[in-house]
C-alpha atoms as a PDB file:
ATOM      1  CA  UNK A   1     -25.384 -19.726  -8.572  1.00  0.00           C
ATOM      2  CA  UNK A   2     -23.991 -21.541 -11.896  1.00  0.00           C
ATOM      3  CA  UNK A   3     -26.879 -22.708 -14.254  1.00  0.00           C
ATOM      4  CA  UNK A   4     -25.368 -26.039 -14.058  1.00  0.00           C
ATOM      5  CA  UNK A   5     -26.442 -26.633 -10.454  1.00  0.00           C
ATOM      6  CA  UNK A   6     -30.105 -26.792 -11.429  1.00  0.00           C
ATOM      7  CA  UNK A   7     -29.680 -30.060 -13.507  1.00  0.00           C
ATOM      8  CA  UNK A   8     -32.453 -28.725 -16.255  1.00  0.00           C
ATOM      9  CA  UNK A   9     -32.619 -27.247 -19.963  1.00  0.00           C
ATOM     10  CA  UNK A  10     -31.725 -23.690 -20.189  1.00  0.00           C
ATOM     11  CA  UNK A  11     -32.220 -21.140 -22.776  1.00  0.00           C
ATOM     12  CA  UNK A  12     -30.367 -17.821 -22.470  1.00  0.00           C
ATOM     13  CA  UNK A  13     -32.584 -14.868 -23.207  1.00  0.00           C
ATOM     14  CA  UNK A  14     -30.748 -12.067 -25.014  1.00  0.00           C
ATOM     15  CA  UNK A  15     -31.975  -9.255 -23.052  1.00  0.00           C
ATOM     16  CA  UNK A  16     -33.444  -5.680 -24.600  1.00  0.00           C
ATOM     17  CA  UNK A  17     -31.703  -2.756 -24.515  1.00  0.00           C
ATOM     18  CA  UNK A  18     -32.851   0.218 -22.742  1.00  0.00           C
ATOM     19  CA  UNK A  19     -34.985   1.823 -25.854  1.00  0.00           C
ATOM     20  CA  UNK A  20     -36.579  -1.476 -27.075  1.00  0.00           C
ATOM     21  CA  UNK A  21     -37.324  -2.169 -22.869  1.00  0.00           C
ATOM     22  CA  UNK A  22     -39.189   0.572 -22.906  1.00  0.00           C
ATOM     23  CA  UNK A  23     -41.212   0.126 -26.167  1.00  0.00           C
ATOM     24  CA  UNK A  24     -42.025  -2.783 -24.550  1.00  0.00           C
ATOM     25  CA  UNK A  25     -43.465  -1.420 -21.711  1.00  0.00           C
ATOM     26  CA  UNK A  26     -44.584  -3.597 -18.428  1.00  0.00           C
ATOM     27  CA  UNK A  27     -47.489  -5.069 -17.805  1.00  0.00           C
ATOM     28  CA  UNK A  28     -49.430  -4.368 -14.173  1.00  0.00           C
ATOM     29  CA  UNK A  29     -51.049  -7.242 -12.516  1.00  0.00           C
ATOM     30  CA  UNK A  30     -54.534  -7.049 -11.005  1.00  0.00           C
ATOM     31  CA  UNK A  31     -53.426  -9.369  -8.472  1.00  0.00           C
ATOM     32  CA  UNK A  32     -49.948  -9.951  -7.526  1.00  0.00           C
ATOM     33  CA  UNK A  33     -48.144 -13.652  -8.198  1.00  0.00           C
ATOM     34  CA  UNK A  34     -47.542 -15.294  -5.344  1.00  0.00           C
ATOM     35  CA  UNK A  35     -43.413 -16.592  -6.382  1.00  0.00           C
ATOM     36  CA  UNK A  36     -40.115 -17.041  -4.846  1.00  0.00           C
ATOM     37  CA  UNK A  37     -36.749 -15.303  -5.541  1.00  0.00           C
ATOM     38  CA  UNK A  38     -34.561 -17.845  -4.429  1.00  0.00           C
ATOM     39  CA  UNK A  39     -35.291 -18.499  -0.475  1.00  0.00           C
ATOM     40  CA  UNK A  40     -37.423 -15.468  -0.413  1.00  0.00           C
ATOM     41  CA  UNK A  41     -40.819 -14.982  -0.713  1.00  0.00           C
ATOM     42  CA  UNK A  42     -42.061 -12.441  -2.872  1.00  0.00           C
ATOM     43  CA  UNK A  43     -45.137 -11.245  -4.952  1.00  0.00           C
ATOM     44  CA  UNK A  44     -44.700 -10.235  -8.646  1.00  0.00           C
ATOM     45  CA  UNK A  45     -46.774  -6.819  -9.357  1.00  0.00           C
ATOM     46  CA  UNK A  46     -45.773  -5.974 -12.606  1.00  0.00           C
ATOM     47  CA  UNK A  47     -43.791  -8.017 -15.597  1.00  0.00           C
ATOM     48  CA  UNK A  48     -42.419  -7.989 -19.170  1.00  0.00           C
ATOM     49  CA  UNK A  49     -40.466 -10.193 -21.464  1.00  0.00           C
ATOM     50  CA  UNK A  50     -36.977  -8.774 -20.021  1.00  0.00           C
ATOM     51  CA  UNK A  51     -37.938  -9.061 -16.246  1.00  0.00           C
ATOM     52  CA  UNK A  52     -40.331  -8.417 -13.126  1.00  0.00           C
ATOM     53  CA  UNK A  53     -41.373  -6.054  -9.982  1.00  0.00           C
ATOM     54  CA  UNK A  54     -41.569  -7.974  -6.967  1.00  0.00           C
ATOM     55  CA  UNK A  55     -42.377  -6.653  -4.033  1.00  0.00           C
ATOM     56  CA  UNK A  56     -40.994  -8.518  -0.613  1.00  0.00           C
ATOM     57  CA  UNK A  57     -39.504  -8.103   3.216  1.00  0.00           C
ATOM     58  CA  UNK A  58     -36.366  -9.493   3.055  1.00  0.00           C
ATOM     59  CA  UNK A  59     -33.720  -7.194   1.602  1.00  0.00           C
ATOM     60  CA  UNK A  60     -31.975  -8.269  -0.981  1.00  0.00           C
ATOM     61  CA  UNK A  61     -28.439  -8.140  -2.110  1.00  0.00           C
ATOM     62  CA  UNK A  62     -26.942  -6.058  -4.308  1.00  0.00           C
ATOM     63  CA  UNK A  63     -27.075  -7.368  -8.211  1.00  0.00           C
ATOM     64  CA  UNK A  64     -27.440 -10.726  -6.398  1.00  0.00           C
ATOM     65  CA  UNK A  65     -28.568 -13.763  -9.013  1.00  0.00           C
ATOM     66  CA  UNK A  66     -31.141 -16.185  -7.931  1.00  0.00           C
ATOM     67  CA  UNK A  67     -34.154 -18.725  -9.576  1.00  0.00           C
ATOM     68  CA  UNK A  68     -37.328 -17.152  -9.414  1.00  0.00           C
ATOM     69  CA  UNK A  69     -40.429 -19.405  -9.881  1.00  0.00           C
ATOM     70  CA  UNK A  70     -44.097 -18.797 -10.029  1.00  0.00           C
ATOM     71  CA  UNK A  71     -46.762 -20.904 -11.060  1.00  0.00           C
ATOM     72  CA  UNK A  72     -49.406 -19.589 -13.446  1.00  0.00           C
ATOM     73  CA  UNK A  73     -52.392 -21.476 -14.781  1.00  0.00           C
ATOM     74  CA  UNK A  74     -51.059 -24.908 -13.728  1.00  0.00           C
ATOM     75  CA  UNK A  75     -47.622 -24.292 -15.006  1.00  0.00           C
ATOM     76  CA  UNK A  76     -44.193 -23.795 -13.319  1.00  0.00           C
ATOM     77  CA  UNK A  77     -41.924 -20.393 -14.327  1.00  0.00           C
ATOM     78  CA  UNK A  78     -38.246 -21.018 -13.212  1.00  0.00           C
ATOM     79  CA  UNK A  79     -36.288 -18.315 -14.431  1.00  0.00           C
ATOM     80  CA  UNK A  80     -32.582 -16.974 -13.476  1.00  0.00           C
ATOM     81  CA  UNK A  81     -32.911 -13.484 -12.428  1.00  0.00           C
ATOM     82  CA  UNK A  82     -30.607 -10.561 -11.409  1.00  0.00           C
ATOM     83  CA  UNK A  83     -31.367  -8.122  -8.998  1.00  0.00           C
ATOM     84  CA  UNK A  84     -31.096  -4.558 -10.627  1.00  0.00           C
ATOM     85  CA  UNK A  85     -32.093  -2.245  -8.329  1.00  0.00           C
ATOM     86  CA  UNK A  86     -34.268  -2.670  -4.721  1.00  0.00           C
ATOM     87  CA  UNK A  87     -36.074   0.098  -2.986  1.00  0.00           C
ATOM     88  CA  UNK A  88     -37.006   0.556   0.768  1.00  0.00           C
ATOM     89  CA  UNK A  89     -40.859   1.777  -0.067  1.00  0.00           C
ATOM     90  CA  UNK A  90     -42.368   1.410   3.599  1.00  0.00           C
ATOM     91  CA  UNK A  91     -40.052   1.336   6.733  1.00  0.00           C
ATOM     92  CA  UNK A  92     -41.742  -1.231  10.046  1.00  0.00           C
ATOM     93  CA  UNK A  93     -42.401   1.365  12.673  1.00  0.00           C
ATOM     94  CA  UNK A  94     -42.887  -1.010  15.256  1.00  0.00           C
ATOM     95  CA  UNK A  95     -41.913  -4.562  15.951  1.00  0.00           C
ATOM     96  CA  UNK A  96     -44.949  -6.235  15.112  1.00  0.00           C
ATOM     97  CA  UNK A  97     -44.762  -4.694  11.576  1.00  0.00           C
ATOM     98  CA  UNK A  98     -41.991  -5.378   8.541  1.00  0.00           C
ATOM     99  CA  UNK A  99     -40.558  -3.738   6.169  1.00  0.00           C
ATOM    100  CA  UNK A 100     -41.504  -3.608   2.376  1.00  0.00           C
ATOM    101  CA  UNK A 101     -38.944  -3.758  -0.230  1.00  0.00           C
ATOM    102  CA  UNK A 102     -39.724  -2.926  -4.408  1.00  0.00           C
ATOM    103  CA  UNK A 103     -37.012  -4.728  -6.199  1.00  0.00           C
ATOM    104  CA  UNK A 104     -36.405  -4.765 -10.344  1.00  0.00           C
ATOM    105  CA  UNK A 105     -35.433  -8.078 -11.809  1.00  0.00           C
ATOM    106  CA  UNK A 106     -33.760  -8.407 -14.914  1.00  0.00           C
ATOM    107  CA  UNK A 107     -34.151 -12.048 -16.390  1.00  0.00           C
ATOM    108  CA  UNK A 108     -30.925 -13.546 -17.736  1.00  0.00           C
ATOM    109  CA  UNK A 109     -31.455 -17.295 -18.043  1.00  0.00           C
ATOM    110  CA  UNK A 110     -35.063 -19.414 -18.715  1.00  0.00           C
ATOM    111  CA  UNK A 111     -35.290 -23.229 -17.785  1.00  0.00           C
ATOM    112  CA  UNK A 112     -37.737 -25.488 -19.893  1.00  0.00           C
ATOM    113  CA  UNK A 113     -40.049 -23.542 -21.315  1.00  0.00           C
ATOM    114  CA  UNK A 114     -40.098 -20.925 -19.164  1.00  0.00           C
ATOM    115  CA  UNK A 115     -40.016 -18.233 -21.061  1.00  0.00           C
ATOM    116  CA  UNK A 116     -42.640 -19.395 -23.418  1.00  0.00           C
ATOM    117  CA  UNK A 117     -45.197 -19.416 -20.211  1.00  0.00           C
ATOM    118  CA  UNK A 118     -44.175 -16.071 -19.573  1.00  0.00           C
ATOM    119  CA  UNK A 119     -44.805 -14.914 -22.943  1.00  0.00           C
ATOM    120  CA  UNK A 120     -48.798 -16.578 -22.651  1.00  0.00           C
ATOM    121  CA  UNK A 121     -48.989 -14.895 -18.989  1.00  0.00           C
ATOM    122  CA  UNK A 122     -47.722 -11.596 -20.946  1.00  0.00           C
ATOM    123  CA  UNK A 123     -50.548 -12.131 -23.585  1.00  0.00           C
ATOM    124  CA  UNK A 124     -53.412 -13.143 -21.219  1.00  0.00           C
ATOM    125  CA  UNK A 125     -53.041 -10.048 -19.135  1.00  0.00           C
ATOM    126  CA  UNK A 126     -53.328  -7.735 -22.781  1.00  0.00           C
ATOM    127  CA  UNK A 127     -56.385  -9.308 -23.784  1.00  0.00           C
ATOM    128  CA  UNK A 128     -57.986  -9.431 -20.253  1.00  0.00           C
ATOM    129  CA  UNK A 129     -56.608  -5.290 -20.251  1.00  0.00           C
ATOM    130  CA  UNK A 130     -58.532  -4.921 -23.568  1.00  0.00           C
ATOM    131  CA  UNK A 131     -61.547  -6.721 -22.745  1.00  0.00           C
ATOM    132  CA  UNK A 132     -62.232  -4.323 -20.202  1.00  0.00           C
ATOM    133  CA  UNK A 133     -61.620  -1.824 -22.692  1.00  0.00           C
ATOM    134  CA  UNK A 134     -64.438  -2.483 -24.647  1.00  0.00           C
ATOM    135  CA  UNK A 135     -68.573  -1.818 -23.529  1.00  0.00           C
ATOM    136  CA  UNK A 136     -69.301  -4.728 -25.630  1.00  0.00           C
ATOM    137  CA  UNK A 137     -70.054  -7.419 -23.327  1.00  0.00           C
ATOM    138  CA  UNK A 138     -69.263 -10.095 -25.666  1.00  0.00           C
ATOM    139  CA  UNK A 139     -65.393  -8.847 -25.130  1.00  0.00           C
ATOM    140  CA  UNK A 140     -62.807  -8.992 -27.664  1.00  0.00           C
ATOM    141  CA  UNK A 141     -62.774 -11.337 -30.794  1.00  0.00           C
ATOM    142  CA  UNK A 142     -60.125 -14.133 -30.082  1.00  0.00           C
ATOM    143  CA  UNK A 143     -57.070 -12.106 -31.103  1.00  0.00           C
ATOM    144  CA  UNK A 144     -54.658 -14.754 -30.342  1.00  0.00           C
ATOM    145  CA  UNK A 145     -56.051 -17.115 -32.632  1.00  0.00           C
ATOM    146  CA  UNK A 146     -55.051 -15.127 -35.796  1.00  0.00           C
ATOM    147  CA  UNK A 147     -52.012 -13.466 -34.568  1.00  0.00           C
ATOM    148  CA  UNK A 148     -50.342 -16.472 -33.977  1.00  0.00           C
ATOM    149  CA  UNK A 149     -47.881 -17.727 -36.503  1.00  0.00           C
ATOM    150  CA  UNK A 150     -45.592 -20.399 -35.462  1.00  0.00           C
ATOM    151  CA  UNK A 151     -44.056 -20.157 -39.033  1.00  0.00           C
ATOM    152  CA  UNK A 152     -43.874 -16.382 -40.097  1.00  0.00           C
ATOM    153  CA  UNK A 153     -41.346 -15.058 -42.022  1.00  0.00           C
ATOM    154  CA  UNK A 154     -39.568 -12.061 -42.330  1.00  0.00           C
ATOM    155  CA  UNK A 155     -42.181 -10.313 -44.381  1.00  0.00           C
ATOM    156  CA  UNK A 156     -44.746  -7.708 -41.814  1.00  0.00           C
ATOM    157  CA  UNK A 157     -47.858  -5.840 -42.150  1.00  0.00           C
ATOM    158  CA  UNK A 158     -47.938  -2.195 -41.061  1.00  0.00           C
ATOM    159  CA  UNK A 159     -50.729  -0.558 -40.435  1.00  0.00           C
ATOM    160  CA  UNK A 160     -50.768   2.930 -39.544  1.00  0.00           C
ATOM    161  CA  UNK A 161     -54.014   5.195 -38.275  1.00  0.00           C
ATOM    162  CA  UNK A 162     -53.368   8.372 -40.114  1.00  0.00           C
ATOM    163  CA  UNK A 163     -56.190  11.397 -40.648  1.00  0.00           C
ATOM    164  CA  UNK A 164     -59.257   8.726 -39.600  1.00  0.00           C
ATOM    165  CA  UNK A 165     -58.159   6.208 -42.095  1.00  0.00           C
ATOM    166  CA  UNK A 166     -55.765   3.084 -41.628  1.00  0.00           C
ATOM    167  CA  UNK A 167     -53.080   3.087 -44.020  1.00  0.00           C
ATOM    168  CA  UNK A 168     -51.724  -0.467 -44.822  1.00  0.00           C
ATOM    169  CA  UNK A 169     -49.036  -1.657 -45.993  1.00  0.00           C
ATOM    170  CA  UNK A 170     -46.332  -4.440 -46.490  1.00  0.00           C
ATOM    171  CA  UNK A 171     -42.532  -4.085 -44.835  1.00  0.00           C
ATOM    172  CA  UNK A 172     -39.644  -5.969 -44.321  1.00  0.00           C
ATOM    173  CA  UNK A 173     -39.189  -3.934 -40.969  1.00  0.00           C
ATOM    174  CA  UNK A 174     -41.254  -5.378 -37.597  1.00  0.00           C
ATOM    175  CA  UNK A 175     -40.314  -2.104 -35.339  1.00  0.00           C
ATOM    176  CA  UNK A 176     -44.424  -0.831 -34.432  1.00  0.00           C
ATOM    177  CA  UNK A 177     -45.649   2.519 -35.867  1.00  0.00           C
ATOM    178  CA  UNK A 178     -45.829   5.374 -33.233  1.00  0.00           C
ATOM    179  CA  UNK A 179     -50.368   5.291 -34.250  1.00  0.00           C
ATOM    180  CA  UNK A 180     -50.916   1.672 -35.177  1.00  0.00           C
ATOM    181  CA  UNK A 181     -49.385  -1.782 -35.262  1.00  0.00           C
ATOM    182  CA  UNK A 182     -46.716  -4.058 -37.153  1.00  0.00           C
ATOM    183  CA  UNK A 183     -48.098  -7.738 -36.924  1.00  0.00           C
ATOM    184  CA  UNK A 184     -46.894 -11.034 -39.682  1.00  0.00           C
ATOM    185  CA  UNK A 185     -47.732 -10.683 -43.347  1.00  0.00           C
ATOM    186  CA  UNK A 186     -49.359 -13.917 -43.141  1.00  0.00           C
ATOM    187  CA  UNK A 187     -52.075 -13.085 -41.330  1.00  0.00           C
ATOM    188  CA  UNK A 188     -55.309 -12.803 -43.095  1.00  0.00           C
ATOM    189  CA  UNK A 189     -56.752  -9.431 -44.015  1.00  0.00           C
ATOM    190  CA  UNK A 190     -60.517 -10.083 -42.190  1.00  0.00           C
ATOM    191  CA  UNK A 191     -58.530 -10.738 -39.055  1.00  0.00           C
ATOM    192  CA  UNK A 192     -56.375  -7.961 -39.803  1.00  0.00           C
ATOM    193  CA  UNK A 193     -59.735  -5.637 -39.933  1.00  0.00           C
ATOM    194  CA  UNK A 194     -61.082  -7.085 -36.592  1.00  0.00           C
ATOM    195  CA  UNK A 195     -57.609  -5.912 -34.896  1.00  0.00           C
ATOM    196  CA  UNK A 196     -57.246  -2.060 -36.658  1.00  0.00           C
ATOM    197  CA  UNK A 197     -61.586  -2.062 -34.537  1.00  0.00           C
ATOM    198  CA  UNK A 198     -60.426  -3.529 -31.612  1.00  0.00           C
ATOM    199  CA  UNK A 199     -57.502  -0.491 -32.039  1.00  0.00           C
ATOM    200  CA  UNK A 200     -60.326   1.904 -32.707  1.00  0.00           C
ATOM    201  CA  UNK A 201     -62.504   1.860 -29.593  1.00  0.00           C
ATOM    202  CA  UNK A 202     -59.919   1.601 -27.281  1.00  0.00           C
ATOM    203  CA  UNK A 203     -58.647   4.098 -25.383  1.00  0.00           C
ATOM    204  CA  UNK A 204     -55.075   5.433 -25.248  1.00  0.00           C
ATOM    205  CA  UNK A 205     -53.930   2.734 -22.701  1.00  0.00           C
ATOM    206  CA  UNK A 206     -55.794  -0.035 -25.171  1.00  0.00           C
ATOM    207  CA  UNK A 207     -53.972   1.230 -27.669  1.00  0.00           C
ATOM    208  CA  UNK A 208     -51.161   0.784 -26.281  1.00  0.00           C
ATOM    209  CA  UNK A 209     -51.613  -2.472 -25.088  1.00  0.00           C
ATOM    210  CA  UNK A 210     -52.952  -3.658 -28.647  1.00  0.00           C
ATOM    211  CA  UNK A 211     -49.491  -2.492 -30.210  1.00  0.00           C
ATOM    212  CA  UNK A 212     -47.620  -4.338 -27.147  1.00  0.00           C
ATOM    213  CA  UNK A 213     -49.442  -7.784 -28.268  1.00  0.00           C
ATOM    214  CA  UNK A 214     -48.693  -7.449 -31.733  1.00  0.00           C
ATOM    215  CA  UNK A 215     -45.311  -6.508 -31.297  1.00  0.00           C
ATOM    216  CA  UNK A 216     -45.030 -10.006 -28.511  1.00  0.00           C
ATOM    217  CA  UNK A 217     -46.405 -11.998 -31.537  1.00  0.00           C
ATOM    218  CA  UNK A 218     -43.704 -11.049 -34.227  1.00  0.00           C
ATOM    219  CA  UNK A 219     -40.721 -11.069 -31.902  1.00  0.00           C
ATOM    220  CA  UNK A 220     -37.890 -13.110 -32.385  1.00  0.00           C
ATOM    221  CA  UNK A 221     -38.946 -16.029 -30.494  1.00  0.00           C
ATOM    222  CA  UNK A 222     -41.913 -18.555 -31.446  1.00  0.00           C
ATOM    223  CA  UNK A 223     -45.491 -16.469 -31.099  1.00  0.00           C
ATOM    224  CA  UNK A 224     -47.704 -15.904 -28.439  1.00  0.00           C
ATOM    225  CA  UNK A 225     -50.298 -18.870 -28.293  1.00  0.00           C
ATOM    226  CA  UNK A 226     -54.140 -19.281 -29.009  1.00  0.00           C
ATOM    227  CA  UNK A 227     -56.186 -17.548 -26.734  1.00  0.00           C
ATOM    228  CA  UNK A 228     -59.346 -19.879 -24.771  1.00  0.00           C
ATOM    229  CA  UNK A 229     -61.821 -18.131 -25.889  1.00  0.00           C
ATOM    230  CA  UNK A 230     -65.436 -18.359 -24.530  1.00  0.00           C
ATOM    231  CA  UNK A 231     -68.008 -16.209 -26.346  1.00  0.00           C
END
């Protein structure tokens, strides 16, 4: 299906390559999104900034092409994806019953702001991740709020957990640390303390997510939005 067919603004994502897919990482749902690949139905279980996992009955076409759209806090994703791979994960052993495909979508094209949704879905999920993370019952501080910078340049903060101690310092390079985080120079140093605790008393898997959110804030496109934040 030719983008021109849909009539609407499109904005061609330049997809990761296989190493920077995989420092991205994916990002499991807690409840599936109820969207549709095309004429299908299907339910998206896990996502990142390159694509989705849907899971669905219909089998799908090899590398077929379709829109997929989801709606997600009162806004509409509609996104050209590709199938790259599909998986038969339960077989229907009787009539009544059907099949259950796992399929891998690779996202090629975003219409409207598409891809900008995506990216607050993306971020909403980390903090909700981390929240849980944390005994405090107040939850995280509003991360969002101070890791968002609309207009950062191309100077970063690295910040690096080494022997107990954070190690700090100023690069030109945005690539994350393998113990600690890369986020914009411009943010300010109290906020920069709040996110090297938050870092602390997570575990592993917060960690991990807390890298994956500051990494989503300094990409190349505009930063991850203002978290609505309730103490």
């Amino acid at each position: 299906m030719h983008p021109a067919a849909f009539g609407s603004k499109f904005v061609r994502v330049t997809l990761l390559d296989s190493p920077e897919r995989r420092r991205y990482g994916r990002i499991r749902l807690d409840r599936p999104l109820n969207a549709r690949f095309g004429e299908f139905r299907v339910q998206i279980v896990e996502l990142s900034v390159s694509g989705f996992l849907v899971l669905h009955e219909a089998r799908f076409a090899a590398n077929s092409t379709n829109e997929l759209t989801a709606e997600w806090d009162g806004r509409l994703m509609r996104l050209i994806c590709t199938t790259a791979r599909s998986t038969l994960v339960r077989l229907a052993k009787t009539a009544a019953e059907r099949s259950l495909y796992e399929s891998g979508l690779n996202i090629n094209e975003s219409i409207g702001d598409s891809y900008e949704v995506l990216r607050e879905l993306i971020a909403d999920r980390i903090l909700r991740a981390l929240d849980e993370q944390k005994a405090n019952a107040r939850g995280i501080p509003p991360l969002m709020a101070y890791m968002y910078q609309p207009e950062k340049g191309d100077l970063y903060r690295r910040c690096e957990w080494i022997d107990g101690r954070w190690r700090k310092s100023e690069t030109v390079r945005p690539s994350q640390p393998p113990n600690g985080f890369t986020i914009s120079a411009e943010v300010e140093a109290t906020h920069v303390d709040l996110l090297c605790r938050t870092w602390e008393r997570t575990t592993g898997e917060g960690r991990r997510l807390t890298q994956l959110l500051a990494e989503l804030s300094i990409s190349p496109r505009e930063g991850v939005p203002v978290r609505r934040y309730v103490p």
